[in-house]
Protein backbone atom coordinates (compact mmCIF):
# COMPACT_ATOMS: atom_id res chain seq x y z
CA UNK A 1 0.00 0.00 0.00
CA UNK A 2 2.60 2.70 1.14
CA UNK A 3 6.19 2.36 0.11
CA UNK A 4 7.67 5.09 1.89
CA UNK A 5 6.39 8.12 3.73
CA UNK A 6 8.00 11.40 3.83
CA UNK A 7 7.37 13.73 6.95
CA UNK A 8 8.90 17.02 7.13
CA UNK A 9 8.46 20.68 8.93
CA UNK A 10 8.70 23.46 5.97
CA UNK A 11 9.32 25.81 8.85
CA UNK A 12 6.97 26.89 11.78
CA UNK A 13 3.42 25.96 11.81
CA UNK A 14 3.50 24.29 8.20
CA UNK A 15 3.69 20.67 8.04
CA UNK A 16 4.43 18.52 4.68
CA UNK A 17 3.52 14.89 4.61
CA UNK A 18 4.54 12.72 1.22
CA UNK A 19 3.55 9.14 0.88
CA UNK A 20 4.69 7.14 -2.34
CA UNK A 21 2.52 3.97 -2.34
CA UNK A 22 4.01 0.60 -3.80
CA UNK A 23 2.62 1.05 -7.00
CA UNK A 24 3.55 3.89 -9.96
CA UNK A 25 -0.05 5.90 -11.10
CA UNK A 26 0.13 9.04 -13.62
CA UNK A 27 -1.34 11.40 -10.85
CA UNK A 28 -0.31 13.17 -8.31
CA UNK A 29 -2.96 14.27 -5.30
CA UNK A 30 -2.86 16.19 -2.82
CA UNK A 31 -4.62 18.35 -0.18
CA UNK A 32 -3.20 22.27 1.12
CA UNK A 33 -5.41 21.62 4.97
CA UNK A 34 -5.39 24.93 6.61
CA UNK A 35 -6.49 25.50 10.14
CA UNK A 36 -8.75 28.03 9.61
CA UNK A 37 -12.60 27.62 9.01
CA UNK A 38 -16.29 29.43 10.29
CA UNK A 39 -15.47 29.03 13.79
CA UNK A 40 -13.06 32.36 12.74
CA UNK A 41 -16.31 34.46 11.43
CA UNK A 42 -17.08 37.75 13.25
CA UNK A 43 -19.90 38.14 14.65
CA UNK A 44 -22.64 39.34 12.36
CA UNK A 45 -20.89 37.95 9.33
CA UNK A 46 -21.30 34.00 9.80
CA UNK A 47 -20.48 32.44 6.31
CA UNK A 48 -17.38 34.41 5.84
CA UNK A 49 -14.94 31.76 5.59
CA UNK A 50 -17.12 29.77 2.99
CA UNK A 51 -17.76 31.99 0.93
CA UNK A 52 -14.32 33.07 0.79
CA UNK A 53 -13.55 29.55 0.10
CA UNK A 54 -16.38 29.44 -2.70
CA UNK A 55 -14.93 32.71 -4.00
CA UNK A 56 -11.40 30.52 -4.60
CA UNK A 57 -13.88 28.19 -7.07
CA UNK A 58 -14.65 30.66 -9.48
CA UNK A 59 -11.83 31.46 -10.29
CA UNK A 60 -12.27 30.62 -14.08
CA UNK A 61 -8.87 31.97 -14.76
CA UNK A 62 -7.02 29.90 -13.72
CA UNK A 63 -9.26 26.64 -13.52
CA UNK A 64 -9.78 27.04 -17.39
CA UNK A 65 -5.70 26.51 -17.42
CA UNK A 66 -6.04 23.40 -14.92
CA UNK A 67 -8.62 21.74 -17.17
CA UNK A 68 -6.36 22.59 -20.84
CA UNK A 69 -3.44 20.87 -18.24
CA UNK A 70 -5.88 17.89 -17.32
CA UNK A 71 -5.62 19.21 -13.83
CA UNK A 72 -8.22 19.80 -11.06
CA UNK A 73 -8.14 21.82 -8.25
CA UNK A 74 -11.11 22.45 -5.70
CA UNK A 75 -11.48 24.32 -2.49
CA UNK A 76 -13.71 24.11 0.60
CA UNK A 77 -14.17 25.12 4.00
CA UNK A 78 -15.40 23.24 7.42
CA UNK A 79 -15.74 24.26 10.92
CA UNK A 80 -11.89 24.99 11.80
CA UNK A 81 -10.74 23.38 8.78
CA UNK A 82 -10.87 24.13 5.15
CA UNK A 83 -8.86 22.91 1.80
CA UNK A 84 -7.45 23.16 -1.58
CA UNK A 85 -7.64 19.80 -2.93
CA UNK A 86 -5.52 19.28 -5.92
CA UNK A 87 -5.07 16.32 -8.42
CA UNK A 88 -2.40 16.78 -11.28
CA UNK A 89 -0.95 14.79 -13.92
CA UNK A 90 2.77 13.63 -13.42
CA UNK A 91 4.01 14.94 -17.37
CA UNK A 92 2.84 18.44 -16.51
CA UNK A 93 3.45 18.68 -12.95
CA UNK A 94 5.51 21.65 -12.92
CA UNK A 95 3.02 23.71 -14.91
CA UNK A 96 0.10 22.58 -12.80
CA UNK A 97 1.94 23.68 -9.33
CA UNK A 98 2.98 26.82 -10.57
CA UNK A 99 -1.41 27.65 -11.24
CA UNK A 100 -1.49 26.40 -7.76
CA UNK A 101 1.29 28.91 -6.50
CA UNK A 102 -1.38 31.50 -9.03
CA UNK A 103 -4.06 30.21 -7.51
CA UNK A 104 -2.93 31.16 -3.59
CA UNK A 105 -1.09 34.28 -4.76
CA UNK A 106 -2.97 36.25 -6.95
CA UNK A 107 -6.55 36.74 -4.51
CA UNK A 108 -8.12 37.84 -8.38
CA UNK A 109 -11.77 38.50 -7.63
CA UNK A 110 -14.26 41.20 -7.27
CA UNK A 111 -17.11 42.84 -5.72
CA UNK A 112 -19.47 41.56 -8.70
CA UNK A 113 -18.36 38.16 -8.60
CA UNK A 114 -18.81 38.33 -4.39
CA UNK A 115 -22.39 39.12 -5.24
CA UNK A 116 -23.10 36.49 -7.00
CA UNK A 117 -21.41 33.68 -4.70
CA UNK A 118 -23.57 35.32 -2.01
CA UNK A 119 -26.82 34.66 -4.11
CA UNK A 120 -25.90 31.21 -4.54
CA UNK A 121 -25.04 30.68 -0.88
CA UNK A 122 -28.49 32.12 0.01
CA UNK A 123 -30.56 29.68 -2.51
CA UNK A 124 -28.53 26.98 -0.70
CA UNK A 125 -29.32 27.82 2.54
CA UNK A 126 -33.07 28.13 1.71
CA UNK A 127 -33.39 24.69 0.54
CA UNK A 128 -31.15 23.80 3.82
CA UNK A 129 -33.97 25.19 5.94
CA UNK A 130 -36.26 22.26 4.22
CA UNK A 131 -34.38 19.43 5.24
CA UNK A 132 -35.52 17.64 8.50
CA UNK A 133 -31.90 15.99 9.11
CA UNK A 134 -30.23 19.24 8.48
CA UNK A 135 -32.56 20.71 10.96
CA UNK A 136 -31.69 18.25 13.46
CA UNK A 137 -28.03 18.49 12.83
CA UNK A 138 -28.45 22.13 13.39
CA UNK A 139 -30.10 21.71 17.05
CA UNK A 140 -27.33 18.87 18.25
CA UNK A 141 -24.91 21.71 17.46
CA UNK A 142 -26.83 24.31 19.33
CA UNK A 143 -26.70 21.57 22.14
CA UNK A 144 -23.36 20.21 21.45
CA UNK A 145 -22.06 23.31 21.60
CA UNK A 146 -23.72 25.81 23.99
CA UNK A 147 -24.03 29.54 23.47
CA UNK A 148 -22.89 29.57 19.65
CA UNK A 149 -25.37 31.72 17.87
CA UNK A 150 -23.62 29.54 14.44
CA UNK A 151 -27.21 27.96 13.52
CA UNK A 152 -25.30 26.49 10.77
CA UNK A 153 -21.73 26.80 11.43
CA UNK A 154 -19.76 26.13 8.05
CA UNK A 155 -22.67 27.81 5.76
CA UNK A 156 -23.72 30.87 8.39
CA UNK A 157 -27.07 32.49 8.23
CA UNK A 158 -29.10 34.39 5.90
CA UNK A 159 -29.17 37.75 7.68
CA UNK A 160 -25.54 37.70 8.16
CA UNK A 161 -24.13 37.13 4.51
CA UNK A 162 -26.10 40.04 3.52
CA UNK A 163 -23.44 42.07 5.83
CA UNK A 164 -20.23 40.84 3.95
CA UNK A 165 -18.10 43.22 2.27
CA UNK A 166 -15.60 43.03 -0.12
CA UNK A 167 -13.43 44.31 2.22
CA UNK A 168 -14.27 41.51 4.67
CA UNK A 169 -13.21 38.98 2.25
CA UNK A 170 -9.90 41.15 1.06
CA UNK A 171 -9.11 40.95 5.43
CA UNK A 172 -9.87 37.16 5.53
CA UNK A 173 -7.42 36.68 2.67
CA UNK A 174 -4.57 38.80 4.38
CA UNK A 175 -5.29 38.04 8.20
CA UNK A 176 -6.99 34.07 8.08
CA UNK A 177 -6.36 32.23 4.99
CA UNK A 178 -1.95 33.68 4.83
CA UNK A 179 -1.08 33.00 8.17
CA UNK A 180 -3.24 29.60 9.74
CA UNK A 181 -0.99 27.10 10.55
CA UNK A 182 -1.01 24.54 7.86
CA UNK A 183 -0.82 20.84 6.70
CA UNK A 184 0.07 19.69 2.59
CA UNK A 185 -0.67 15.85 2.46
CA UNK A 186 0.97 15.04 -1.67
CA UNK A 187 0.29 11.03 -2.60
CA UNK A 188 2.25 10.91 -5.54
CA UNK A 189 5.21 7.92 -6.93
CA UNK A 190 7.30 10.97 -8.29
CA UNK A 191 10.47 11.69 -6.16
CA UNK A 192 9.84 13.10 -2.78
CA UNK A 193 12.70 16.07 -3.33
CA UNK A 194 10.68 16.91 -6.42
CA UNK A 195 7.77 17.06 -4.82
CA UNK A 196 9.00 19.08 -1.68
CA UNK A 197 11.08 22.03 -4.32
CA UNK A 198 6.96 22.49 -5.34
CA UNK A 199 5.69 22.67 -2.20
CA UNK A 200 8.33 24.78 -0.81
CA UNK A 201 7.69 27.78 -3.40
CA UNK A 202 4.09 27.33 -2.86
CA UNK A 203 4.58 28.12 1.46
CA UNK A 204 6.47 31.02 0.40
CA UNK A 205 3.55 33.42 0.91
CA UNK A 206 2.12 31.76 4.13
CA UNK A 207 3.54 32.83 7.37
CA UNK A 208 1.46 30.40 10.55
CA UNK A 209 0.90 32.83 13.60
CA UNK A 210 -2.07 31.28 14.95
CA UNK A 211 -2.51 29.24 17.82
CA UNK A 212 -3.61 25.61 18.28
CA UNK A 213 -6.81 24.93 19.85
CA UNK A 214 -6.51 22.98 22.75
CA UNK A 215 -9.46 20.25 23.12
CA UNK A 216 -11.45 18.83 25.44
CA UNK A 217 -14.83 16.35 25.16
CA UNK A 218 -16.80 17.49 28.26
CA UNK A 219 -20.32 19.06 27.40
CA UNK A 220 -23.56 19.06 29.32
CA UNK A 221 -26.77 18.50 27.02
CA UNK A 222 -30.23 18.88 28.31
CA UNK A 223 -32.84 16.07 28.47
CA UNK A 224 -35.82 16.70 26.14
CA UNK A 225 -35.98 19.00 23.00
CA UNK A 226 -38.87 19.35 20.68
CA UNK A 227 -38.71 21.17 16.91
CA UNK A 228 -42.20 21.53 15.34
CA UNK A 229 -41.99 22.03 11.49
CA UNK A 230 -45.39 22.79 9.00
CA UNK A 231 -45.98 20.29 6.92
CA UNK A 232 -43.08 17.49 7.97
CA UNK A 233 -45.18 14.46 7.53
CA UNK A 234 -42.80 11.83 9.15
CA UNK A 235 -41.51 12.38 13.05
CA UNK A 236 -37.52 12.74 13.14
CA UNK A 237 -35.79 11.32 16.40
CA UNK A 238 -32.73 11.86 17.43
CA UNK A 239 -30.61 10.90 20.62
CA UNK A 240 -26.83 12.44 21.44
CA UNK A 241 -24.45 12.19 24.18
CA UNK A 242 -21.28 13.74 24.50
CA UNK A 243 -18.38 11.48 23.56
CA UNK A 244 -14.47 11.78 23.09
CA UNK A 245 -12.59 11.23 19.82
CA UNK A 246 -9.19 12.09 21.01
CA UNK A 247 -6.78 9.38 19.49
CA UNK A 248 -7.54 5.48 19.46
CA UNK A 249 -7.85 4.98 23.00
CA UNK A 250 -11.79 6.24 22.26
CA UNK A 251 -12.09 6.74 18.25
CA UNK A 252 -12.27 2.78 17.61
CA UNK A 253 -14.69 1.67 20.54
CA UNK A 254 -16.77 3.95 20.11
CA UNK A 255 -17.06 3.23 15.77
CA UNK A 256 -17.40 -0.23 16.97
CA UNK A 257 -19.92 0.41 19.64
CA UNK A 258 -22.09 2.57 16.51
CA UNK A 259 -21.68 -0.31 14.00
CA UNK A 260 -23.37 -2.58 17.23
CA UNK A 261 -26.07 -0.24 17.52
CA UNK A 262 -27.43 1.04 14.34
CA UNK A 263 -24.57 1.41 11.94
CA UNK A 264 -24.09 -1.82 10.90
CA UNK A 265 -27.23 -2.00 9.23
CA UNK A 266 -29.17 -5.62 9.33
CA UNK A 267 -26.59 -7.11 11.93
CA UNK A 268 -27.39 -4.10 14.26
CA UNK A 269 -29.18 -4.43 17.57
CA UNK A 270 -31.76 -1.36 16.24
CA UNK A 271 -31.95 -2.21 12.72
CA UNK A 272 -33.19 -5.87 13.57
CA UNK A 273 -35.07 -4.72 16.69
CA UNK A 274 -36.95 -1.89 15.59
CA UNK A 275 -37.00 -2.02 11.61
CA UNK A 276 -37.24 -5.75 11.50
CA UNK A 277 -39.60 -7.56 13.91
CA UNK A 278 -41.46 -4.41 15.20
CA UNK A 279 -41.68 -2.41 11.71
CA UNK A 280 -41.67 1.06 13.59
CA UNK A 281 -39.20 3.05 11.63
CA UNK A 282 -38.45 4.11 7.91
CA UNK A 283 -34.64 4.94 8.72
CA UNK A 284 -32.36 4.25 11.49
CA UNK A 285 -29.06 4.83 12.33
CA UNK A 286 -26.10 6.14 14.30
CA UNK A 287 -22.49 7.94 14.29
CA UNK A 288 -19.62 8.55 16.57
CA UNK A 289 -18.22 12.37 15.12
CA UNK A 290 -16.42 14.85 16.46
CA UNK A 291 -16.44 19.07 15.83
CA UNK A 292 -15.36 22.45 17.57
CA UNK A 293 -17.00 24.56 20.24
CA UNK A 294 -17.05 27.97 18.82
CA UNK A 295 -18.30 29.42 22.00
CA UNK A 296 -15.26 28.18 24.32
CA UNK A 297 -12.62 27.18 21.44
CA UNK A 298 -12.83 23.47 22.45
CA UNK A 299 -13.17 19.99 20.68
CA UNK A 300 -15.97 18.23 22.03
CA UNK A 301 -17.26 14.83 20.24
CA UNK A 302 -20.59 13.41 20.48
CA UNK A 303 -22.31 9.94 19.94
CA UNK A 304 -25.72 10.09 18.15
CA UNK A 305 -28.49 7.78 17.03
CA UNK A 306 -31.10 9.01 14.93
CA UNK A 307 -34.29 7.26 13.31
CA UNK A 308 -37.73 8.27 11.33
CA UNK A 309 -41.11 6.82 11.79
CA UNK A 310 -44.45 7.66 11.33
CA UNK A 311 -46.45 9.72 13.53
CA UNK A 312 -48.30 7.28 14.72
CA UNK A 313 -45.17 5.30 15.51
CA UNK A 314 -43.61 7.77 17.79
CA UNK A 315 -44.29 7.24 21.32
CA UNK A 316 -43.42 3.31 20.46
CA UNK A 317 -40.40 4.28 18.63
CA UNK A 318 -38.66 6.21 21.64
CA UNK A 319 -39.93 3.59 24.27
CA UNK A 320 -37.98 0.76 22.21
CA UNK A 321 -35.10 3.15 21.55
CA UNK A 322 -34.59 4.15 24.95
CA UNK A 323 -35.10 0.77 26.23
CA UNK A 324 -31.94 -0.88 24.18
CA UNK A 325 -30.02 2.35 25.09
CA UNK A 326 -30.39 1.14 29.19
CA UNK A 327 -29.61 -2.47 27.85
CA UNK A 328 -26.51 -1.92 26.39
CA UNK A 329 -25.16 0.23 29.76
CA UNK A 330 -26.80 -2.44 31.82
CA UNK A 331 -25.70 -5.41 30.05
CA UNK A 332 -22.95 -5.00 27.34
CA UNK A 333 -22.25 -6.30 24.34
CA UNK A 334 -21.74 -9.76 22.91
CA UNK A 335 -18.48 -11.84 21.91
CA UNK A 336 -20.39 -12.13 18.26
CA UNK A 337 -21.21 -8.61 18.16
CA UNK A 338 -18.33 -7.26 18.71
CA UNK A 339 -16.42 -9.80 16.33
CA UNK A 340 -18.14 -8.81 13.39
CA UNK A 341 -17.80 -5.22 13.66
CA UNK A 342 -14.67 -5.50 14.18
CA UNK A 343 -14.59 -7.97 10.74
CA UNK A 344 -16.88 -5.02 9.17
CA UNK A 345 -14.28 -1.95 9.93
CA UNK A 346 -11.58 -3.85 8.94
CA UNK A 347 -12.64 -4.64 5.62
CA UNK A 348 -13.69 -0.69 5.39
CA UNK A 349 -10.29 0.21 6.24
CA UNK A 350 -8.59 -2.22 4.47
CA UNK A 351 -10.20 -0.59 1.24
CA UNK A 352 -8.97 2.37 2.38
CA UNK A 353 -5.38 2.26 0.55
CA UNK A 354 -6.80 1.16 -2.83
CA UNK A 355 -6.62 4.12 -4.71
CA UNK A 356 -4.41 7.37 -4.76
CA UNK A 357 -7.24 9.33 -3.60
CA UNK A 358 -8.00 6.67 -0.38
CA UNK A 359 -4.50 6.94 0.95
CA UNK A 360 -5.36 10.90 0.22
CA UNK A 361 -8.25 11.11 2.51
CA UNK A 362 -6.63 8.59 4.95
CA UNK A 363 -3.54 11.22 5.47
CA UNK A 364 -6.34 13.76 5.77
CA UNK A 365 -8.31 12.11 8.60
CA UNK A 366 -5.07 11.61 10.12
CA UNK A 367 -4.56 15.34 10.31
CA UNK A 368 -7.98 16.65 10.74
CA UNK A 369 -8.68 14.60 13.73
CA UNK A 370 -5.26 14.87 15.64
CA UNK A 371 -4.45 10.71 15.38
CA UNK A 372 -1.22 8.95 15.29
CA UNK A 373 1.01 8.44 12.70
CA UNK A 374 0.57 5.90 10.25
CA UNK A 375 -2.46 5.58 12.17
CA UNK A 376 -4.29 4.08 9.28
CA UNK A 377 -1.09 1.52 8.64
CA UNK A 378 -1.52 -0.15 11.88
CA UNK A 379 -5.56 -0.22 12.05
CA UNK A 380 -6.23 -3.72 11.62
CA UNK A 381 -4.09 -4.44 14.95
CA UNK A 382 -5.62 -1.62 16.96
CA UNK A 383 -9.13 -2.75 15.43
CA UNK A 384 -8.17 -6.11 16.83
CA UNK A 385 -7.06 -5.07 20.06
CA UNK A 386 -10.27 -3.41 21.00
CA UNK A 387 -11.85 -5.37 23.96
CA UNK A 388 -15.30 -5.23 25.42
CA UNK A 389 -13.74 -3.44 28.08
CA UNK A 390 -12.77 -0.46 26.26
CA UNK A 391 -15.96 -0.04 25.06
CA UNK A 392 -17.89 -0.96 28.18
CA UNK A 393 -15.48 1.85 29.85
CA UNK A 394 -16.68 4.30 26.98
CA UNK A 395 -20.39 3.57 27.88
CA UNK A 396 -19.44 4.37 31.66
CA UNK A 397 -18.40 7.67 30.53
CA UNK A 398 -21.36 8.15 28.42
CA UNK A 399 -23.84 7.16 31.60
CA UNK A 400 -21.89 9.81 33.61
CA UNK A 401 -23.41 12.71 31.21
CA UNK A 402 -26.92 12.75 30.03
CA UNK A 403 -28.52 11.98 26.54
CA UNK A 404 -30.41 14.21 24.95
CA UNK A 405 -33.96 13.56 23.04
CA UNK A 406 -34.52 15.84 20.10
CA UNK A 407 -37.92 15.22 18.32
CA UNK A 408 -38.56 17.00 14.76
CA UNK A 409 -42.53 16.86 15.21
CA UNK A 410 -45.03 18.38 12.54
CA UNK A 411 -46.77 21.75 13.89
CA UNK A 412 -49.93 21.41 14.09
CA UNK A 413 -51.84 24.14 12.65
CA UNK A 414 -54.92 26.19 14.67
């Protein structure tokens, strides 16, 4: 899968990573990660950060020039991360880094263009405000992560875009997007020395002075929260508690303890429970994710489960929901349960180095959430050395906070 991996410091606050994998491939791929994202926005301008990032897409300039090179290049934003993903052909690498060096250095747009990215961020947002999950998703964060007015914290809100400036974007560029501390992840079978003399000229105009946020997965979530919606049709239910990611000590038992639950589809306690023999839901699920306190700067991770059902269905639906929640703190897990999720994750992961692009988003993950090194190379033995132990100490934590019941209900209208 990986031949040799390359990890160097460019200088402070910008970190390189370069893995060759065993086999040659015509592309090269890679990822600029910087630590900046919408938990930056001021207040009254949520959505800065993406649409600055959306701003970097139309640049037709010099994306017309990546496509005549057979290159792509893409950028997005997240929470307190965002990227420019890249993917170049090998016989014109040195042409299709130097639009990438264009690309950073030249900031070539205007206050016409920021008009019209603000338009289409608007029409998205709308048709946001009509989907029940993203609705829910918006309330766990509210919960997740108390006193952040961020209703939607990557996209921002509707009232604020209208209040960004050119100039706003112009400071982002200079102040945010030049000087966050950054990660370049390259997959590529071309020399490593090649690839660093690109990269180098590329960090020339960044200069890191921000500081790391430090993390931490305490949170306190209320018990009971009801949304009402005009005509929803189905009831949405969702249940989170507050759960660490930090590193594989929690990251893996708590995957495994999700597959057990709902994840796993028909082998999962839920699925088989409550979509199978009693027929009471449409949809279930549940996750194990992890995301950024805008409020108090801190990492907090939460575990969720999440199911739809009929109106009729609901009252039914949380008793059964809530009763294999108290089973599996009373009680535990099986020996065949947890065997085949960990059989199921290792097959996932083992897919994972495939393709230029997996071992791309692998070294991404890696970065984004913090984990060890080679972290994905040694899975299948941490994977393996998960006991029900570790995940029966996970639950403990778990029972030590409180879950939280958020119901998307239809309104019913007078």
């Amino acid at each position: 899968m990986i031949k040799k991996r390359i990890d160097l410091e460019i200088k402070k606050g910008i970190r390189l990573i370069i893995v060759k994998p065993v086999w040659d491939y015509p592309v090269t791929r890679g990822a600029l990660i910087f630590h900046t994202g919408a938990y930056k926005d001021p207040e009254g301008k949520k959505g800065l950060s993406s649409i600055f990032f959306d701003l970097l897409n139309e640049r037709r300039d010099i994306i017309d020039k990546m496509e005549n090179l057979g290159a792509r290049i893409k950028a997005s934003s997240s929470l307190t991360k965002s990227f420019v993903s890249f993917a170049f052909l090998n016989a014109k690498l040195k042409k299709s880094f130097d639009l990438l060096i264009e690309f950073i250095k030249q900031f070539d747009v205007d206050e016409a263009l920021l008009n019209i990215v603000k338009r289409k961020k608007n029409s998205s947002l709308a048709l946001l405000n009509e989907d029940p999950e993203y609705l829910i998703a918006r309330k766990l964060y509210e919960i997740i992560y108390p006193q952040s007015e961020l209703s939607n914290p990557v996209a921002g809100l509707k009232e604020d875009i209208e209040n960004i400036v050119f100039d706003d974007i112009e400071r982002f560029y200079k102040e945010e997007f030049l000087n966050a501390f950054l990660d370049i992840v390259v997959v590529s079978s071309e020399h490593w020395k090649r690839i660093k003399a690109f990269v180098e000229k590329i960090t020339e105009f960044f200069s890191p002075s921000r500081i790391k946020m430090p993390t931490s997965p305490e949170a306190y979530i209320p018990q009971n929260i009801i949304i009402k919606k005009k005509h929803l049709g189905n009831v949405f239910v969702s249940y989170v508690v507050p759960a660490c990611e930090e590193g594989t000590s929690e990251y893996l038992p708590l995957k495994l303890l999700s597959y057990i639950l709902a994840e796993g589809s028909f082998n999962s306690r839920l699925v088989k429970r409550i979509r199978e023999e009693l027929g009471l839901a449409y949809y279930i699920s549940s996750n194990t994710s992890r995301g950024f306190s805008v409020h108090d700067k801190k990492f907090r991770g939460y575990f969720e489960i999440i199911a739809e059902t009929g109106k009729e269905n609901r009252e039914r639906l949380i008793h059964e929901i809530e009763h294999s929640i108290k089973e599996v703190f009373n009680f535990g897990i099986t020996d065949e349960e947890l065997q085949t999720a960990k059989s199921y994750y290792i097959g996932v992961e083992r897919k994972r180095g495939e393709t230029y692009k997996d071992i791309l988003n692998t070294l991404m993950t890696e970065r984004l959430y913090n984990l060890e090194k080679n972290y994905f190379m040694n899975i299948k033995d941490e994977i393996n050395k998960v006991e029900k132990e570790s995940i029966m100490a996970s639950l403990d934590r778990m029972k030590e906070k409180h879950f939280s019941r958020i119901q998307l209900v239809e309104e019913e209208i007078e």
